[in-house]
C-alpha atoms as a PDB file:
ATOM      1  CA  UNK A   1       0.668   4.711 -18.488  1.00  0.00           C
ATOM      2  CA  UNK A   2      -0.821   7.479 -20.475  1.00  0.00           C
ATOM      3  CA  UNK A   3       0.497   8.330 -24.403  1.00  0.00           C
ATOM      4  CA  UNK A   4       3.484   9.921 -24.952  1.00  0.00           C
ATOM      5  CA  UNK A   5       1.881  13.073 -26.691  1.00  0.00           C
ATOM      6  CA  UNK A   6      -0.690  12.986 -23.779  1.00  0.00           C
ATOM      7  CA  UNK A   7       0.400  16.931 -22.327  1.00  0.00           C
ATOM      8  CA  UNK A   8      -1.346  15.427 -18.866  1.00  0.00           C
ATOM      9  CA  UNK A   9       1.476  12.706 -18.698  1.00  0.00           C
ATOM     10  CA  UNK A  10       3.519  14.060 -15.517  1.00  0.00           C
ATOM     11  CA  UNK A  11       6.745  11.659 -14.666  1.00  0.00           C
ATOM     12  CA  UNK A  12       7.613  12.167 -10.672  1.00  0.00           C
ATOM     13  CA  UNK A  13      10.800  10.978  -9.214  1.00  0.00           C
ATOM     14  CA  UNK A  14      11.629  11.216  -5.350  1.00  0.00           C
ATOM     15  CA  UNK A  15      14.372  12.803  -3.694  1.00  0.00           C
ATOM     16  CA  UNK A  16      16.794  11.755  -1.778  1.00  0.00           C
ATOM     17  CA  UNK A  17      14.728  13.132   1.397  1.00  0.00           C
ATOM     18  CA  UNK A  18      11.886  11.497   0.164  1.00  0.00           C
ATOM     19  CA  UNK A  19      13.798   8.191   0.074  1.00  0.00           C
ATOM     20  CA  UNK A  20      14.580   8.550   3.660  1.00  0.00           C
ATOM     21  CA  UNK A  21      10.973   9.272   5.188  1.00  0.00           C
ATOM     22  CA  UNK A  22       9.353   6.396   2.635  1.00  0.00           C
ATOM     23  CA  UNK A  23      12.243   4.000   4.139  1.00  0.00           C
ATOM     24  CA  UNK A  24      10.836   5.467   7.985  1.00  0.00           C
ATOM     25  CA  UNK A  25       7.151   5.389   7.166  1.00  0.00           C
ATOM     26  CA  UNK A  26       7.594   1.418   5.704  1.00  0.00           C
ATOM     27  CA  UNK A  27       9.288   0.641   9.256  1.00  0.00           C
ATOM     28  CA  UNK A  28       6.461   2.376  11.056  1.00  0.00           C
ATOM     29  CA  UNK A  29       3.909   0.854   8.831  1.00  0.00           C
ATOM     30  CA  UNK A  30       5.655  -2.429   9.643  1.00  0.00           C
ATOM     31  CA  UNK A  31       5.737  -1.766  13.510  1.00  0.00           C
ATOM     32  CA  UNK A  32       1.813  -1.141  13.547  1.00  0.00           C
ATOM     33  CA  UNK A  33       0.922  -3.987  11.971  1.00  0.00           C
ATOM     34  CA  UNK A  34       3.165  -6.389  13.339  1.00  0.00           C
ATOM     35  CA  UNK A  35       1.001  -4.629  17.087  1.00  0.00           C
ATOM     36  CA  UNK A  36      -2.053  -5.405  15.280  1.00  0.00           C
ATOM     37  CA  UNK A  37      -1.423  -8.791  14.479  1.00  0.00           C
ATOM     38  CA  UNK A  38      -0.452  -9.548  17.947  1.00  0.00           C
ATOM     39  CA  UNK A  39      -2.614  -7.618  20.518  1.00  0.00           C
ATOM     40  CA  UNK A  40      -6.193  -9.399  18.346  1.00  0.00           C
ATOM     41  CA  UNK A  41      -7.574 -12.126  16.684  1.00  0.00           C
ATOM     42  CA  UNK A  42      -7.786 -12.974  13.363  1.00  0.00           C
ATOM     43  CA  UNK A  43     -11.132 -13.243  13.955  1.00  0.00           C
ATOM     44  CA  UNK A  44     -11.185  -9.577  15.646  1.00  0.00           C
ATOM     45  CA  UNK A  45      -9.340  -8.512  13.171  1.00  0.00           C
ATOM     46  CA  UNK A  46     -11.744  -9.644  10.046  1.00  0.00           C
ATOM     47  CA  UNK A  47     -14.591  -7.635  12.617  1.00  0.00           C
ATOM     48  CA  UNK A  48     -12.857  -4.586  12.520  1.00  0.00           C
ATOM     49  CA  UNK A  49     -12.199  -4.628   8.973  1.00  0.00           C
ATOM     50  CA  UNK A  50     -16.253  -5.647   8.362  1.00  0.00           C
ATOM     51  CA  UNK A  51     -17.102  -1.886  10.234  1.00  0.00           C
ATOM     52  CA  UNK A  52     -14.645   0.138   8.806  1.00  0.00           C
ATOM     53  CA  UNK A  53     -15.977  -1.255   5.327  1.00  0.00           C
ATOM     54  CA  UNK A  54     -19.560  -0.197   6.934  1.00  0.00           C
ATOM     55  CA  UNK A  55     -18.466   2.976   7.822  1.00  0.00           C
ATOM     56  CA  UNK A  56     -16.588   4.131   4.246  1.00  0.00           C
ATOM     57  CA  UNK A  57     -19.088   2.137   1.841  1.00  0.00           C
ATOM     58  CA  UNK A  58     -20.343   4.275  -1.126  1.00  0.00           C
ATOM     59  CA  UNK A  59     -18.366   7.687   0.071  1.00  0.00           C
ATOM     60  CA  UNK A  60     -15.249   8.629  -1.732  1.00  0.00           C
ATOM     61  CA  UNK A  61     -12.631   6.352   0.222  1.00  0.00           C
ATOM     62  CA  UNK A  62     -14.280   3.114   0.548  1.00  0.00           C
ATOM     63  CA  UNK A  63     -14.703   3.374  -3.401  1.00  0.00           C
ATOM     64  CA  UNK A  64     -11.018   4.265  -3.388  1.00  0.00           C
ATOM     65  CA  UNK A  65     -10.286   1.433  -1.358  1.00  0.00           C
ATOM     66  CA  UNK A  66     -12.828  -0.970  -3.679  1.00  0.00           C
ATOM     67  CA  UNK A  67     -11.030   0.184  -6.700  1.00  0.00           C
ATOM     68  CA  UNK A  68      -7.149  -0.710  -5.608  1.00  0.00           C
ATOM     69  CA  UNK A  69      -8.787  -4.236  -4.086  1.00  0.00           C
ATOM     70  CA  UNK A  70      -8.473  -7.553  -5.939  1.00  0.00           C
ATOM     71  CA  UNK A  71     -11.363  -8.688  -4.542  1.00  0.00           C
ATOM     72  CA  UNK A  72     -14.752  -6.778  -4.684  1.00  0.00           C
ATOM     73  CA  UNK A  73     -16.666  -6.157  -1.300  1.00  0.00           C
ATOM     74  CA  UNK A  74     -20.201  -6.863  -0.382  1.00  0.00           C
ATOM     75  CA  UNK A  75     -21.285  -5.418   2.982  1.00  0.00           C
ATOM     76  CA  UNK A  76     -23.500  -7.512   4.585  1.00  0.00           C
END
């Protein structure tokens, strides 16, 4: 959290609209993986996951992605 005195500081709060479509994109988020999970493998899964690293590694959104992880990422 930045300073209090910090004039960058911006403090957002969500309406009740917003509430609504976060509350619909968590069920649809929910829905997709819950497909996911089912139609592959773990195994398939961890594969997929491997290329898409491939694919975003070193450009803007795989360092994105590297940043919010807990766990750093090596592709092999």
């Amino acid at each position: 959290m930045p300073a209090l005195n910090d004039r960058r500081r911006v403090i957002l709060s969500q309406t009740d609209a917003g509430r609504e479509k976060e509350a619909h994109i968590q069920h649809v988020e929910t829905t997709l993986h819950g497909f996911i999970e089912q139609s592959l493998a773990a195994a398939d899964i961890e594969g997929v996951k491997t290329a898409l690293r491939k694919f975003i590694s070193g450009r803007p959104a795989g360092i994105a992605v590297d940043r919010r992880s807990d766990v750093p990422h090596e592709i092999p």
